[in-house]
Protein backbone atom coordinates (compact mmCIF):
# COMPACT_ATOMS: atom_id res chain seq x y z
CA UNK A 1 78.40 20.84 -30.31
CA UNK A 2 76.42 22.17 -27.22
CA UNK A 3 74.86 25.34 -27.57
CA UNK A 4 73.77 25.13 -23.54
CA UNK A 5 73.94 28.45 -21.43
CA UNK A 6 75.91 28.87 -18.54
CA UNK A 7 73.63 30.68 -16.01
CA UNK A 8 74.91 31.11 -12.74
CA UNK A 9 73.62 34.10 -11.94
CA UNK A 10 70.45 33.28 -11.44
CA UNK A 11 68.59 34.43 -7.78
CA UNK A 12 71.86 36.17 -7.10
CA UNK A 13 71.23 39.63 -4.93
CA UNK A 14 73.61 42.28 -6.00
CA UNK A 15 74.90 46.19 -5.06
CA UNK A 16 75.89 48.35 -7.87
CA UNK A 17 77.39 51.77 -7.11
CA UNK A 18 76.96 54.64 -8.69
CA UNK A 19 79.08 57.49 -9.47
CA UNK A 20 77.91 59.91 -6.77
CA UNK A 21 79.03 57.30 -3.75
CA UNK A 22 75.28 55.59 -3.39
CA UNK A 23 74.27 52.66 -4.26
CA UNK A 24 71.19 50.77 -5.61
CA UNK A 25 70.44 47.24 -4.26
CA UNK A 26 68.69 44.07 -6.30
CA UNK A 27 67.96 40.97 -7.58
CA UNK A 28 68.95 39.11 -10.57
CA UNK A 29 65.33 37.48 -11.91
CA UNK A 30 66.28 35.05 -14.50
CA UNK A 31 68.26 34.45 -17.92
CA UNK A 32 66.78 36.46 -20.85
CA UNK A 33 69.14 35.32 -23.64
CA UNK A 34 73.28 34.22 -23.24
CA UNK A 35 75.06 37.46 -21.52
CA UNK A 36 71.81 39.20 -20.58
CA UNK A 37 69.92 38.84 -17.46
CA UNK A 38 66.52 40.21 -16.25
CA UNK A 39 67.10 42.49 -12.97
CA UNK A 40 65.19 43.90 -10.54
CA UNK A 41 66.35 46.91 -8.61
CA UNK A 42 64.78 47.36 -5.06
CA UNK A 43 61.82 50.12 -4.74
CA UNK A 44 60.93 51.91 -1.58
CA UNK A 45 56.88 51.65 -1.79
CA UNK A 46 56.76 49.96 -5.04
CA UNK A 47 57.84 46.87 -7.04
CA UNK A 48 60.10 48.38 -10.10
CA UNK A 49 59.61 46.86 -13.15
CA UNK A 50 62.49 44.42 -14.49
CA UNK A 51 65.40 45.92 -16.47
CA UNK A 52 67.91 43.89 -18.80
CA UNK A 53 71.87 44.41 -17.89
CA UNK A 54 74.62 42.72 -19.84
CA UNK A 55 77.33 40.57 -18.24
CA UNK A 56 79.40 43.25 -19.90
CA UNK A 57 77.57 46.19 -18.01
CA UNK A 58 77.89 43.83 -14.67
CA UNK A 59 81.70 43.30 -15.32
CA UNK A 60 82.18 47.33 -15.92
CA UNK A 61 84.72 49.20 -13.26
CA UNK A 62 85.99 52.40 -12.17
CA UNK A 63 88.60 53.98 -13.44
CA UNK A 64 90.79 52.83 -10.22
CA UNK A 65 89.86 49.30 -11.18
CA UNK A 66 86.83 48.63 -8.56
CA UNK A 67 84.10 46.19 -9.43
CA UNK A 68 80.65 48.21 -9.24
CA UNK A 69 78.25 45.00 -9.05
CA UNK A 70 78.49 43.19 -6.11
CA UNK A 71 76.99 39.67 -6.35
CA UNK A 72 75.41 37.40 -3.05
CA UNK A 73 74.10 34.33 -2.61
CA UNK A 74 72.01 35.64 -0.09
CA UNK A 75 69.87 38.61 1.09
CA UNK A 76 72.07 38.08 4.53
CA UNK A 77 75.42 38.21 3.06
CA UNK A 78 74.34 41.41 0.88
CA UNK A 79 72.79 43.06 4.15
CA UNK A 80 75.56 42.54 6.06
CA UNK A 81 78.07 44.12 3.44
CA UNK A 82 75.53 47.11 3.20
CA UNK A 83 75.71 47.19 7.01
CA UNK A 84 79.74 46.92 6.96
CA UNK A 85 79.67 49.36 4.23
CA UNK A 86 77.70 51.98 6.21
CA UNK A 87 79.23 52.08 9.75
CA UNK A 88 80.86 54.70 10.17
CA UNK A 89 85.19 54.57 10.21
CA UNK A 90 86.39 54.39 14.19
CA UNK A 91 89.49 56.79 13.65
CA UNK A 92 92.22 54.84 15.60
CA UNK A 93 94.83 57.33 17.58
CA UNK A 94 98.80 55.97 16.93
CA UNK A 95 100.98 58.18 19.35
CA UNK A 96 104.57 58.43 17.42
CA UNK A 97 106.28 59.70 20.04
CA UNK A 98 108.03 57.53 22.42
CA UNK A 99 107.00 57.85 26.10
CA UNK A 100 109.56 59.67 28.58
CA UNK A 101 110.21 57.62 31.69
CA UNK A 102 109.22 59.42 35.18
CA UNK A 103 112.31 61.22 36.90
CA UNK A 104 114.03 58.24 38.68
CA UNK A 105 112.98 55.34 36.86
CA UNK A 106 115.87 53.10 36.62
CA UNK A 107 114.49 51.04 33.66
């Protein structure tokens, strides 16, 4: 039998939102025991001390079904879905109305 632990989450940088439409930002440290991981939110002046999550806690969603962790292989990737996630929308204008044709127009 082979009692070895997957871990493939391991260096991984994550987002994790949080109920009031913010989010923290992170890095998952290392293995701690099978289903628990060592994590290490990112500070603004200071290194925050590691906290232990659960897969189970990582797998959690809302209540319309959307993942809250966000996992990257890179800082890059997880930047550049922080940077997608916080443009702002470009409100496109769709005119439903048909244009008229100027008096005379024969097409």
């Amino acid at each position: 039998m082979n009692n070895k632990v997957f871990d493939t989450l391991t260096g991984m940088y994550f987002t994790v939102d949080d109920p009031d439409g913010s989010y923290a930002t992170g890095q998952v440290i290392r293995l701690a025991a099978e289903g628990l991981y060592f994590v290490r939110f990112d500070g603004n002046e200071v290194t925050l001390p590691l906290e232990l999550v659960s897969i189970g806690e990582m797998l959690e969603t809302t209540e319309e079904e959307y993942k809250l962790w966000r996992f990257f292989d890179t800082i890059e990737e997880r930047d550049k879905w922080i940077e997608w996630l916080d443009a702002p929308s470009k409100p496109r204008v769709v005119s439903l109305v048909k244009p008229t044709k100027p008096e005379g127009d024969p097409s």
